[in-house]
N, C-alpha and C. Protein backbone atom coordinates (compact mmCIF):
# COMPACT_ATOMS: atom_id res chain seq x y z
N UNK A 1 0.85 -1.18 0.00
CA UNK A 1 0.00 0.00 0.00
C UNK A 1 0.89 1.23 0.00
N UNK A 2 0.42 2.17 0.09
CA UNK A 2 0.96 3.74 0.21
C UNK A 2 1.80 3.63 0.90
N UNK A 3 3.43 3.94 -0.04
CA UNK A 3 4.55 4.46 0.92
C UNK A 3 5.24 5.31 0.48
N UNK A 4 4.62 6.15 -0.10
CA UNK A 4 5.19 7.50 -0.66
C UNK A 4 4.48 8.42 -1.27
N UNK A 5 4.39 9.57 -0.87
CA UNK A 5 3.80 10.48 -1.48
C UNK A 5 4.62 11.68 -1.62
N UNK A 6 3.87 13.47 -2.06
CA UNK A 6 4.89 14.49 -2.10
C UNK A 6 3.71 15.27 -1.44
N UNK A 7 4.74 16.46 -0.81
CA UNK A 7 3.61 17.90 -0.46
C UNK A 7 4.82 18.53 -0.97
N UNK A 8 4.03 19.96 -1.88
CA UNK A 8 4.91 20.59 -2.50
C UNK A 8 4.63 22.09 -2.23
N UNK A 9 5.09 23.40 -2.13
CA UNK A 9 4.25 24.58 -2.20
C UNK A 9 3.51 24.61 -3.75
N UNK A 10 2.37 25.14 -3.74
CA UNK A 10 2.04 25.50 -5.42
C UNK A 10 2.70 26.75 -5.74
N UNK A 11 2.65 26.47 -7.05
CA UNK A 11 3.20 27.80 -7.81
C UNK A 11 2.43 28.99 -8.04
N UNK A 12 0.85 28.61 -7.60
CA UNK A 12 0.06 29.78 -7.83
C UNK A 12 -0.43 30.21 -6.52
N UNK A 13 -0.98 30.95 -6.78
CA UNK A 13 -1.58 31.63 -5.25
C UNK A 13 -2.68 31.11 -4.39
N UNK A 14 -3.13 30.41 -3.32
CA UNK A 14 -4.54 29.69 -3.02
C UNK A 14 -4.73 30.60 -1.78
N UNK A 15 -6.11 30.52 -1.30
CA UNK A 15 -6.55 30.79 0.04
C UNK A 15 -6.94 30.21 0.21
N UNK A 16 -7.40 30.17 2.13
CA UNK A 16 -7.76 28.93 3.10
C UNK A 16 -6.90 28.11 3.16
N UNK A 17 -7.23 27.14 3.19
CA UNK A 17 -6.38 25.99 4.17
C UNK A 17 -5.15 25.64 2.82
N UNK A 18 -5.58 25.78 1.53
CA UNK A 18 -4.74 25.03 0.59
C UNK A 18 -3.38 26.12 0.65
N UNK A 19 -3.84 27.40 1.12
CA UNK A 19 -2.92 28.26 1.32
C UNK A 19 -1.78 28.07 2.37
N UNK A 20 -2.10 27.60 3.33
CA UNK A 20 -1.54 27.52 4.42
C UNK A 20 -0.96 26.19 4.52
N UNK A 21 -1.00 25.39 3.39
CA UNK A 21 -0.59 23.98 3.66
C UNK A 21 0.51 24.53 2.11
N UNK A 22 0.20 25.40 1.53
CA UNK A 22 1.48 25.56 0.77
C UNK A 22 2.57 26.20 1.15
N UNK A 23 2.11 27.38 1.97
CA UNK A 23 3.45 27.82 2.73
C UNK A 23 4.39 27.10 3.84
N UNK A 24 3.41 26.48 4.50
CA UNK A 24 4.27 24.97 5.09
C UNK A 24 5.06 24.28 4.40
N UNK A 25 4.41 24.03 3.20
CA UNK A 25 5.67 22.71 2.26
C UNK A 25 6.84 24.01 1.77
N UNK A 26 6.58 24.85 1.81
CA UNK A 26 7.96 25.55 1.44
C UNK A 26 8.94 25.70 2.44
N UNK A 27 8.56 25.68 3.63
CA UNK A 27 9.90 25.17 4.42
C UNK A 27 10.15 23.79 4.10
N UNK A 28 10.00 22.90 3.76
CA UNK A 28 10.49 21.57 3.89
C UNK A 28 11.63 21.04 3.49
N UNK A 29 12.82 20.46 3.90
CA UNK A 29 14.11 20.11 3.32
C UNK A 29 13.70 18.97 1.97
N UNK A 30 12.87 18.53 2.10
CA UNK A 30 12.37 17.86 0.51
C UNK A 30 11.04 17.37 0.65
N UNK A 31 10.05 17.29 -0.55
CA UNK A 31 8.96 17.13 -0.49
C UNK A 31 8.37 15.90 -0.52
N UNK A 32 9.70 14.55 -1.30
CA UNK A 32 9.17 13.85 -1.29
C UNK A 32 9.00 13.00 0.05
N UNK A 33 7.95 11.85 0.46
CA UNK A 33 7.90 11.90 2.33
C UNK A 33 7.29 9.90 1.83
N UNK A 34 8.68 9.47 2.61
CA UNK A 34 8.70 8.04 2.72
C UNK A 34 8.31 7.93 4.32
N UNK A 35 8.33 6.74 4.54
CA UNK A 35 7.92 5.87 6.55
C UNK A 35 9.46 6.92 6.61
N UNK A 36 8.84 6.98 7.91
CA UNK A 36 9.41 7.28 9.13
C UNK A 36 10.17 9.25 8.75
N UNK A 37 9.97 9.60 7.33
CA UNK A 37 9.88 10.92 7.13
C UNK A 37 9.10 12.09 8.15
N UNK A 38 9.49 13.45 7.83
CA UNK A 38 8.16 14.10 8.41
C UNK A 38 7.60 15.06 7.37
N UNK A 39 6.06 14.82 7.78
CA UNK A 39 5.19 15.29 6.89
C UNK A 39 4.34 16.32 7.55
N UNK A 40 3.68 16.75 6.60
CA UNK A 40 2.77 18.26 7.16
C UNK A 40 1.27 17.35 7.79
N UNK A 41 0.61 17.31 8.52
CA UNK A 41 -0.67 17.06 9.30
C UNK A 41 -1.44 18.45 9.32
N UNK A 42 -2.97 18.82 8.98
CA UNK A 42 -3.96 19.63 10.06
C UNK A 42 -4.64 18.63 10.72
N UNK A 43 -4.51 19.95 12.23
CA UNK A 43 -5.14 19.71 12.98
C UNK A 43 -6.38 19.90 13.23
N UNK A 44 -7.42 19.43 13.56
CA UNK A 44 -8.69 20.29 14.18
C UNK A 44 -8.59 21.91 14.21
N UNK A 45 -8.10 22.24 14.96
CA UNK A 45 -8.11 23.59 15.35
C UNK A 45 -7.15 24.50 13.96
N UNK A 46 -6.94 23.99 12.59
CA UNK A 46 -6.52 24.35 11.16
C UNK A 46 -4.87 24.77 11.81
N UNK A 47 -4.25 24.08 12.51
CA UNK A 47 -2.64 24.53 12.59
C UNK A 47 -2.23 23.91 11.40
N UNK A 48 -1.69 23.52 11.01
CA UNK A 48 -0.43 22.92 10.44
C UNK A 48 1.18 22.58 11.11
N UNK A 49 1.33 21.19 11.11
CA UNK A 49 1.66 20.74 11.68
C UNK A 49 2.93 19.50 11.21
N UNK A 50 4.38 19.47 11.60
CA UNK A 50 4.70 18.68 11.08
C UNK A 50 5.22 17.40 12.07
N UNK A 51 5.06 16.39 11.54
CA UNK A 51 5.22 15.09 12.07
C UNK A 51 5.64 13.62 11.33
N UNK A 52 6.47 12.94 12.68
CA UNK A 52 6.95 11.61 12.04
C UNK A 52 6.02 10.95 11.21
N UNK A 53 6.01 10.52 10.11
CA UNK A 53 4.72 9.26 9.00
C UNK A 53 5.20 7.93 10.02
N UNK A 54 4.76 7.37 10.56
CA UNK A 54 4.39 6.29 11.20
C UNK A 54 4.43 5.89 12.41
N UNK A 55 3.49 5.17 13.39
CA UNK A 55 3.11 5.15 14.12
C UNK A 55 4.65 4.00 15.08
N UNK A 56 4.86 3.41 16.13
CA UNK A 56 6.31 3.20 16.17
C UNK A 56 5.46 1.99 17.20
N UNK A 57 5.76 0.84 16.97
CA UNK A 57 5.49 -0.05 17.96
C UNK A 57 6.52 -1.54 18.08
N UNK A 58 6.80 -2.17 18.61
CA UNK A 58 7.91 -3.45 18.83
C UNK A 58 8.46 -4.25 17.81
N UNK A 59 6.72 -4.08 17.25
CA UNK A 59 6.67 -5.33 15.97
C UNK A 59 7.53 -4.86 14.78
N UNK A 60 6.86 -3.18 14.80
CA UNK A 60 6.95 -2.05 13.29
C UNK A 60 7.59 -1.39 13.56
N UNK A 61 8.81 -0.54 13.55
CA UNK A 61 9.13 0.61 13.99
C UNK A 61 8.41 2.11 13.24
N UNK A 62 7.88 1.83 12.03
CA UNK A 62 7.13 2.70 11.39
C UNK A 62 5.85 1.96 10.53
N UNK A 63 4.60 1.96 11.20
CA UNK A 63 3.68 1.31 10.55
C UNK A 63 2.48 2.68 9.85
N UNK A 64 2.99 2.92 8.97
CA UNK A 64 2.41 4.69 8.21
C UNK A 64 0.77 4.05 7.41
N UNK A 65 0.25 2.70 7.22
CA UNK A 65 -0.90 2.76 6.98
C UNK A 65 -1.46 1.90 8.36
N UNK A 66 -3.00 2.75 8.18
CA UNK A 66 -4.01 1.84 9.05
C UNK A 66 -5.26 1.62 8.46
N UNK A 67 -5.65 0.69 8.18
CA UNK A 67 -6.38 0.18 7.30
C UNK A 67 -7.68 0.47 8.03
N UNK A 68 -9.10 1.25 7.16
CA UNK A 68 -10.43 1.86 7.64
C UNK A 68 -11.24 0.76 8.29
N UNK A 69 -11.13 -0.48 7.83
CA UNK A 69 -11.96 -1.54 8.77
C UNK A 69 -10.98 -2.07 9.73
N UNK A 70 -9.80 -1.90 10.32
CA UNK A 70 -9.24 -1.86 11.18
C UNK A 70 -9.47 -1.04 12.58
N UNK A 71 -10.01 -0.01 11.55
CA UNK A 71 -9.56 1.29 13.43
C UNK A 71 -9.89 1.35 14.75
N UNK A 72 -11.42 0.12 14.74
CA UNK A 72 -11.22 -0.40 16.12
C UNK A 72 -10.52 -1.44 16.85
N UNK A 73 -9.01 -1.45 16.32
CA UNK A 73 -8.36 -2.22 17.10
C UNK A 73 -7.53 -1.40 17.72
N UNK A 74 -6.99 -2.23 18.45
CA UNK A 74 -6.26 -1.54 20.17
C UNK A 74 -4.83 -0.55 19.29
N UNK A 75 -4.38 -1.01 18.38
CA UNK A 75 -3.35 -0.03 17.85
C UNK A 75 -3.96 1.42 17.12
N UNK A 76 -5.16 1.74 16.83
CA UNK A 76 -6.14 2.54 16.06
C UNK A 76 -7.13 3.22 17.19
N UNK A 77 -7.80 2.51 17.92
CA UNK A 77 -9.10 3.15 18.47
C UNK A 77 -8.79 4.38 18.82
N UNK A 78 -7.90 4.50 20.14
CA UNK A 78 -7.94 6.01 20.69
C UNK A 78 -7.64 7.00 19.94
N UNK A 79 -6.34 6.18 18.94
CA UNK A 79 -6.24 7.52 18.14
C UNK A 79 -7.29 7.97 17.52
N UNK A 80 -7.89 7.33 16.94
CA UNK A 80 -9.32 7.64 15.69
C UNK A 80 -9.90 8.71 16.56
N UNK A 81 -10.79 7.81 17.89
CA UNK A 81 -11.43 8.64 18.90
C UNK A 81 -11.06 10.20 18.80
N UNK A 82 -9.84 10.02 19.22
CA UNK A 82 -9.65 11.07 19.71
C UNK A 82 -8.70 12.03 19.40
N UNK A 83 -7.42 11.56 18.49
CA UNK A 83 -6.68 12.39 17.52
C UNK A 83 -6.76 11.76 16.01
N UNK A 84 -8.22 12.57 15.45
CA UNK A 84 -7.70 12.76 13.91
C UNK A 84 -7.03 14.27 13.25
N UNK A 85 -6.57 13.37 11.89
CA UNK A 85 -5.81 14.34 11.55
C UNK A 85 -6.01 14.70 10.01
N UNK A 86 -5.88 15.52 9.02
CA UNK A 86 -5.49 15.10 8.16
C UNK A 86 -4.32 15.16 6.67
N UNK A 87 -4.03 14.81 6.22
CA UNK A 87 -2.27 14.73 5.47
C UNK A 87 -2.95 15.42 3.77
N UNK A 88 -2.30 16.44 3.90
CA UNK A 88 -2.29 17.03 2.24
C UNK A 88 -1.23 16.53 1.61
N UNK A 89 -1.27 16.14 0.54
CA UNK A 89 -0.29 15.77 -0.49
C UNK A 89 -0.18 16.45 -1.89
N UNK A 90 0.16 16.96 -2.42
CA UNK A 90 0.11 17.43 -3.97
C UNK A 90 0.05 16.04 -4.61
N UNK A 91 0.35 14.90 -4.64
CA UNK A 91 0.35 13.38 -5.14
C UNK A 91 0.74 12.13 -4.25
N UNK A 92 0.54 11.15 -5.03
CA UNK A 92 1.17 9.77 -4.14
C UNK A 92 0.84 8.61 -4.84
N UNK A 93 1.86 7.89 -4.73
CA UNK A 93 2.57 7.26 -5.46
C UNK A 93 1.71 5.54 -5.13
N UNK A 94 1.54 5.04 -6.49
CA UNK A 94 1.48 3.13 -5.97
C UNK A 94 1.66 2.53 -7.30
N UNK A 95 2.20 0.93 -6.98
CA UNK A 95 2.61 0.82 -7.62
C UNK A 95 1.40 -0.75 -8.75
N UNK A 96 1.52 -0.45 -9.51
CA UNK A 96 0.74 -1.86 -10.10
C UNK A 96 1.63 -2.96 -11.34
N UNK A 97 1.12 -3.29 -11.89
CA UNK A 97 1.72 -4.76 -13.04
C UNK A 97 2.39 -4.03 -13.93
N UNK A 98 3.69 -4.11 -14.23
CA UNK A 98 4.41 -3.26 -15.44
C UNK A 98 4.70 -4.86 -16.51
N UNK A 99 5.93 -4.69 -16.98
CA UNK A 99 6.70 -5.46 -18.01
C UNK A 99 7.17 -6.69 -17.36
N UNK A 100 6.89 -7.78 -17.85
CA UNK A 100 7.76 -8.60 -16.58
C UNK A 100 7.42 -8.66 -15.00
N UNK A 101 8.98 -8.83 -14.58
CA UNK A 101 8.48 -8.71 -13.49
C UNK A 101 8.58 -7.33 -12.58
N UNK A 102 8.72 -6.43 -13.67
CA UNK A 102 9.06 -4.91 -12.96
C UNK A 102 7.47 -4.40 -12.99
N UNK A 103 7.74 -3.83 -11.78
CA UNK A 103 6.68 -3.09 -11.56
C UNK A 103 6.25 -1.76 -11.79
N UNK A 104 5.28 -1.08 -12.44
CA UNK A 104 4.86 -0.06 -13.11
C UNK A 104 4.67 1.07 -11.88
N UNK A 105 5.25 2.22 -11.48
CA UNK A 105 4.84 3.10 -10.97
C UNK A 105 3.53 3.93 -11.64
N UNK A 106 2.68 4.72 -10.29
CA UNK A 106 1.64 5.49 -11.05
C UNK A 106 1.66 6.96 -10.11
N UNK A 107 1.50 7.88 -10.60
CA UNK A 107 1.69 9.20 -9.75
C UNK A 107 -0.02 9.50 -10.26
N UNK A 108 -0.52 9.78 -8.66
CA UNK A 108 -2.02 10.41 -8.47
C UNK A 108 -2.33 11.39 -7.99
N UNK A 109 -3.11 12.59 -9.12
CA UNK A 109 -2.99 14.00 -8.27
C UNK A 109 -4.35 14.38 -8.08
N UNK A 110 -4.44 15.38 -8.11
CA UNK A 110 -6.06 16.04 -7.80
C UNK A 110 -6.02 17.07 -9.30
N UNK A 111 -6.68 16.74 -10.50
CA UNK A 111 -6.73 17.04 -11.49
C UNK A 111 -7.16 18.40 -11.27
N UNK A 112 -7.92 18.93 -10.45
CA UNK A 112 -8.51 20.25 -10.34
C UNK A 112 -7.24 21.35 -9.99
N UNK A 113 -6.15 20.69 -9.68
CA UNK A 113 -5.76 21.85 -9.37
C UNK A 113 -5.07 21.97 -7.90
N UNK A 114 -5.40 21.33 -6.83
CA UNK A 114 -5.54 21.58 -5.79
C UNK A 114 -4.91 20.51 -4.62
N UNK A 115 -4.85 20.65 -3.60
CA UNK A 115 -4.40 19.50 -2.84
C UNK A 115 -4.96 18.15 -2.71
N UNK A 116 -4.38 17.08 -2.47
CA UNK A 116 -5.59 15.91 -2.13
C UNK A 116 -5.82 16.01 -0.60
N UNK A 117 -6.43 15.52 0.04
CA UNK A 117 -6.52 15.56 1.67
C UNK A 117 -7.02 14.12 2.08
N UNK A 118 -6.15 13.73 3.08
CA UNK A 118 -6.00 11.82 2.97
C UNK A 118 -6.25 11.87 4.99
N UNK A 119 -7.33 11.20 4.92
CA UNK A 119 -7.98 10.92 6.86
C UNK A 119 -6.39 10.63 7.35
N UNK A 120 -6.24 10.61 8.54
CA UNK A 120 -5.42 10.29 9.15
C UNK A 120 -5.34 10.50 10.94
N UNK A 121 -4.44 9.85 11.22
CA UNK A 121 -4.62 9.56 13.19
C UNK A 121 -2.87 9.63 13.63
N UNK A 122 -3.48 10.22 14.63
CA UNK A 122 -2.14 10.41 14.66
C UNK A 122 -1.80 10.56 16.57
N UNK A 123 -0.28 10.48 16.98
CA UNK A 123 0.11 9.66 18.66
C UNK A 123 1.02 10.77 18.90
N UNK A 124 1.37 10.66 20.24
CA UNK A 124 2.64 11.51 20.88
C UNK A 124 3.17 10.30 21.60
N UNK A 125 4.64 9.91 20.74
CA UNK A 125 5.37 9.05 21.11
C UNK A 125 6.47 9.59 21.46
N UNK A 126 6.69 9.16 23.50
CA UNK A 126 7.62 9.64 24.16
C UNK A 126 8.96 9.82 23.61
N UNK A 127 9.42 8.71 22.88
CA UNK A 127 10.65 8.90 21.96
C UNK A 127 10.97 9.84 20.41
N UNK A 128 10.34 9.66 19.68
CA UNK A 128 10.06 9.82 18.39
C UNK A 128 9.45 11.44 18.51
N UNK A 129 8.77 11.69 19.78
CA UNK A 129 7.50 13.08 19.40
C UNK A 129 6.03 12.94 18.53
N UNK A 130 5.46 13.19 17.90
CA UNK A 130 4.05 12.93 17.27
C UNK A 130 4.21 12.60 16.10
N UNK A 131 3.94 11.67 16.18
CA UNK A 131 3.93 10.50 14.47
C UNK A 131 2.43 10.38 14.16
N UNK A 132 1.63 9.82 12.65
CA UNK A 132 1.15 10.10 12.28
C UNK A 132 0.72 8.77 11.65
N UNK A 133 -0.60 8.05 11.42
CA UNK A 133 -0.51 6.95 10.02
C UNK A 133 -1.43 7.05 9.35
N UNK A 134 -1.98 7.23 7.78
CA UNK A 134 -2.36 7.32 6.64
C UNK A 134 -3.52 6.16 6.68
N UNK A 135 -4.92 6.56 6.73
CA UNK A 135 -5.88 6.04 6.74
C UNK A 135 -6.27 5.23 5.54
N UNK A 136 -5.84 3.93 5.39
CA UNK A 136 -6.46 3.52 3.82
C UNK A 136 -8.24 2.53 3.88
N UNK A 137 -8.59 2.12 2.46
CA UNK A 137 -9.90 2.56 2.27
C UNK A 137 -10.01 1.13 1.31
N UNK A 138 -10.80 0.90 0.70
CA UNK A 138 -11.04 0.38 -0.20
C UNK A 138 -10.43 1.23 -1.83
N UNK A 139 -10.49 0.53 -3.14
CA UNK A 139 -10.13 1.45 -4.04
C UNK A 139 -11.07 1.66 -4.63
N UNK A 140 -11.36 3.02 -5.34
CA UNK A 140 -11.83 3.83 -6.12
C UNK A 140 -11.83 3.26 -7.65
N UNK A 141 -12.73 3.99 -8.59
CA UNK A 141 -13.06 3.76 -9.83
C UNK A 141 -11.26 3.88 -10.63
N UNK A 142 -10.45 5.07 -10.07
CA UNK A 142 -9.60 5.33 -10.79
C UNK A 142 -8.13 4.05 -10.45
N UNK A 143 -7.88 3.50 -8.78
CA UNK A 143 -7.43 2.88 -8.33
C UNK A 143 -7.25 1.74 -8.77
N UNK A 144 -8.72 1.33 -8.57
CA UNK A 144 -8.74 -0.36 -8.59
C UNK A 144 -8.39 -1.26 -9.60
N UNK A 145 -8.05 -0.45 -11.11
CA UNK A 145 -7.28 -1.14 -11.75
C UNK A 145 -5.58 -1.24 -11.72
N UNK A 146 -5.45 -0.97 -10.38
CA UNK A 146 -4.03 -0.98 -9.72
C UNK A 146 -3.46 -1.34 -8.75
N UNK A 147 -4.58 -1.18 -8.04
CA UNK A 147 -4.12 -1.67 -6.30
C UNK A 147 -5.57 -2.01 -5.75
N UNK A 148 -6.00 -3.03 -4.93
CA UNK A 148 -7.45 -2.79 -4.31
C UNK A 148 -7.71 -2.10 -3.06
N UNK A 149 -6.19 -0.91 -2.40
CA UNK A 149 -6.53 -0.68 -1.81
C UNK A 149 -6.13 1.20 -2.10
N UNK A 150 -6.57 1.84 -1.08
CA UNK A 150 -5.83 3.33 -1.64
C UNK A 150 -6.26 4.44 -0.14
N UNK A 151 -5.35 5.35 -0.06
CA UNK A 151 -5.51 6.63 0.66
C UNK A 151 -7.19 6.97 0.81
N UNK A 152 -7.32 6.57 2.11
CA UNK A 152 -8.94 7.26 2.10
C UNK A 152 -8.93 8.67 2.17
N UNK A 153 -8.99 9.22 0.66
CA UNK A 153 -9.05 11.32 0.07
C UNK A 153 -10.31 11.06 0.75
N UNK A 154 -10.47 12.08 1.50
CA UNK A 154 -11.75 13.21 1.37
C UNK A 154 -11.79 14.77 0.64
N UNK A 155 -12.85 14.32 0.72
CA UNK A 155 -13.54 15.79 -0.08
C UNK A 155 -13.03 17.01 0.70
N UNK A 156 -13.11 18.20 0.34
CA UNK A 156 -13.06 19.23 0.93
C UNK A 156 -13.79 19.76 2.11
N UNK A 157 -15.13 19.95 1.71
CA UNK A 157 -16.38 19.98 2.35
C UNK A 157 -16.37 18.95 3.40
N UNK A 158 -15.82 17.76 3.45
CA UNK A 158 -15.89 16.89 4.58
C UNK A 158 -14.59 16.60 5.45
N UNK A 159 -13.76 17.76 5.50
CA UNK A 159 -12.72 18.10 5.95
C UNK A 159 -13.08 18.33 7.64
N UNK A 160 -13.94 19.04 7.83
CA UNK A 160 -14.21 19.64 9.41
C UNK A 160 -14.56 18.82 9.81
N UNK A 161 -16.01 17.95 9.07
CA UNK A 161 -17.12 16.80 9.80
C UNK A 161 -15.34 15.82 10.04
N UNK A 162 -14.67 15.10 9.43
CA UNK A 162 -13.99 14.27 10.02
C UNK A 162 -12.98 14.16 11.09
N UNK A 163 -12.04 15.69 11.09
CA UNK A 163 -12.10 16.29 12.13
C UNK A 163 -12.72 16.51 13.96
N UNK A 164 -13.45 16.45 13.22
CA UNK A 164 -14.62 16.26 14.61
C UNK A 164 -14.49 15.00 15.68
N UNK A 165 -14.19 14.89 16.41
CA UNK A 165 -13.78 13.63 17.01
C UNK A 165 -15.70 12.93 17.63
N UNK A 166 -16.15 14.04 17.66
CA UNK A 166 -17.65 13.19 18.15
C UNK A 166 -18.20 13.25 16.39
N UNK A 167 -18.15 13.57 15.84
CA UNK A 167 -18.62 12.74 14.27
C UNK A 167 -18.09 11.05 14.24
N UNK A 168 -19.23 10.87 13.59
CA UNK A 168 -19.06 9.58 13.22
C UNK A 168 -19.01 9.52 11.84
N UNK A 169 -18.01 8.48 11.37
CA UNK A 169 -17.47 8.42 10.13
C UNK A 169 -17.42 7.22 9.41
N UNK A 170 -18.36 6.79 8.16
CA UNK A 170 -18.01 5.83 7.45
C UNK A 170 -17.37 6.10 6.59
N UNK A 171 -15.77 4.70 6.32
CA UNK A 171 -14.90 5.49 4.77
C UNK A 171 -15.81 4.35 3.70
N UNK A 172 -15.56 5.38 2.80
CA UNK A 172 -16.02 4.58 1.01
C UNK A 172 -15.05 4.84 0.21
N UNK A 173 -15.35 3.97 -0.74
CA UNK A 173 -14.08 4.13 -1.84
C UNK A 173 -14.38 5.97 -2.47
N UNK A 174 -13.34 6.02 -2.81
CA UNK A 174 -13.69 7.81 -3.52
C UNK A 174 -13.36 7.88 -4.89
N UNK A 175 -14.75 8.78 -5.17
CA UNK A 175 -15.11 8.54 -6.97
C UNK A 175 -14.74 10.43 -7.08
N UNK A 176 -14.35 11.10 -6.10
CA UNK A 176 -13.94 12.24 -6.94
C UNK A 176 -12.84 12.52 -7.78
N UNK A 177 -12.35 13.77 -7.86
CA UNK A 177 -11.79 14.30 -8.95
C UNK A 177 -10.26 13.10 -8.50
N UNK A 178 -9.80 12.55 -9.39
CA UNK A 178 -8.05 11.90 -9.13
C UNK A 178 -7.64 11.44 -10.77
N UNK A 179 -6.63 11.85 -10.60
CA UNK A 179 -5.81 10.98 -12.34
C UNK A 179 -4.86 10.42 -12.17
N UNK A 180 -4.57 9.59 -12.23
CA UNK A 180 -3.41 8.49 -12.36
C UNK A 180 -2.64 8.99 -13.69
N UNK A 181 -1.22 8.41 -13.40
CA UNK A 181 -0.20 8.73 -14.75
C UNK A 181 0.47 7.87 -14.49
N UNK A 182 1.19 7.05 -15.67
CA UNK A 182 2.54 6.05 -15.39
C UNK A 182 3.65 7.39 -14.73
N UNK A 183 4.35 6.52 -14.38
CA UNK A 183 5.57 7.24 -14.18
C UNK A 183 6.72 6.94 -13.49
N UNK A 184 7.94 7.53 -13.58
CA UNK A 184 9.33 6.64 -13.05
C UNK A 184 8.92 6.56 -11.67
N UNK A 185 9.59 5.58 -10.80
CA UNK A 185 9.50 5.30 -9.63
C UNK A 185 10.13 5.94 -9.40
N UNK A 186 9.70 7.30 -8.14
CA UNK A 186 10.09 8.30 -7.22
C UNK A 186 11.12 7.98 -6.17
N UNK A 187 11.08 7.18 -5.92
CA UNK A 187 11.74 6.21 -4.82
C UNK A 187 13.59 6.04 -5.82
N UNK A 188 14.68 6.28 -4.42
CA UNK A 188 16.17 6.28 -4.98
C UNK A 188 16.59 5.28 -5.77
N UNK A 189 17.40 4.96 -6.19
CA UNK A 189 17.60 3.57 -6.84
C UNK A 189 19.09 3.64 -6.12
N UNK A 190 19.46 2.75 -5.93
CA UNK A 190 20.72 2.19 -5.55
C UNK A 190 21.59 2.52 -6.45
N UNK A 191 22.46 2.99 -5.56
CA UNK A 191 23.89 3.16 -6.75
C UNK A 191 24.65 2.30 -7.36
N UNK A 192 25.21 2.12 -8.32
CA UNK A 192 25.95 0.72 -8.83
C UNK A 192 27.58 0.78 -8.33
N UNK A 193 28.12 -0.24 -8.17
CA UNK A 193 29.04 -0.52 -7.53
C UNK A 193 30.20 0.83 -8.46
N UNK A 194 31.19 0.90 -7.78
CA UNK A 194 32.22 2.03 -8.08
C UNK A 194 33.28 0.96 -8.66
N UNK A 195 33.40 1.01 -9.90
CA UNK A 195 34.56 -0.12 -10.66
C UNK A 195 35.97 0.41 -10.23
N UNK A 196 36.17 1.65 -9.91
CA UNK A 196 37.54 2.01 -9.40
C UNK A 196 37.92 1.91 -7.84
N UNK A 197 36.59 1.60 -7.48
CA UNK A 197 36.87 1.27 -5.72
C UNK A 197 37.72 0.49 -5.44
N UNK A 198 39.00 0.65 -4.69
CA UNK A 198 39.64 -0.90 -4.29
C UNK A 198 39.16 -1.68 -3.22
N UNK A 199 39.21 -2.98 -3.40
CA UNK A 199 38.62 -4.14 -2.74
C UNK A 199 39.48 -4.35 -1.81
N UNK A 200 39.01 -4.81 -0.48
CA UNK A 200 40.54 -5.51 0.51
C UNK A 200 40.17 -6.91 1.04
């Protein structure tokens, strides 16, 4: 599932929240945001906010998805309860069936223009500070010929209601605005060995 996405500043001018989540990504030492990265979060109260991508436990040291028919389990509940959050991205990345046995990257944006906004929960871990994990969903019309699972986006308009810690929330797959594109895998590639290196 989702392990990479970008928040970028836009190049054009926005107000409200898309505003304020662009001047955030312009401080950022880079946009693109793998596990255990830090990423921009709003809060309830519209801060902006940055924090570790994954949640840190014995098993995982960074577990950055939590799956929507999951969240009443003991690693999910309180947070849901009681700290949601949610993660703007300008895109994000998954991967499906390429050539062989290589696998096809796909970059997914918000065709309109605008940010995507992906549910999320998020902890204050005594070590680490406040980490964060990426709510996934079932997939969407545009998805599901790629992955069956994907970033539960919400809408704009349902930005506050989820927020809300006494709202109650069912996720569905999401049929709004999204476009998929092939594209190179975002992710580093390993360097190839140095033929002039000496060996000992």
């Amino acid at each position: 599932m989702c392990n990479s996405y970008s928040i970028q500043p836009r190049r054009i001018e926005m107000a409200g929240l898309s505003g304020k989540v662009s001047a955030a990504a312009g401080t950022l030492s880079k946009f693109l945001v793998r596990k255990s990265d830090p990423g921009l979060v709003l809060l309830p109260d519209e801060r902006i906010k940055s924090m570790r991508w994954g949640f840190h436990r014995p098993f995982n040291p960074s577990i950055n998805n939590a799956r929507s028919d999951k969240l009443d389990s003991a690693t999910w509940q309180q947070a849901f309860h009681d700290r949601r959050c949610v993660i703007p991205m300008t895109s994000f990345y998954e991967w499906g069936a390429g050539n062989g046995n290589r696998k096809q990257a796909y970059e997914f944006i918000n065709p309109e223009d605008d940010y995507l906004w992906v549910a999320g929960i998020w902890e204050e871990n005594p070590d680490l500070g406040p980490c964060y994990s990426m709510v996934t969903t079932a997939a969407g019309p545009v998805m599901s010929p790629i992955h069956h699972r994907m970033p539960a986006i919400l809408r704009t308009d349902d930005i506050t209601t989820y927020l809300d810690p006494t709202a109650s929330w069912s996720f569905t797959p999401y049929h709004g605005p999204l476009a998929a594109t092939p594209c190179e895998s975002p992710l580093p590639k390993p360097r190839p060995p140095d033929p002039q290196q000496e060996l000992f």
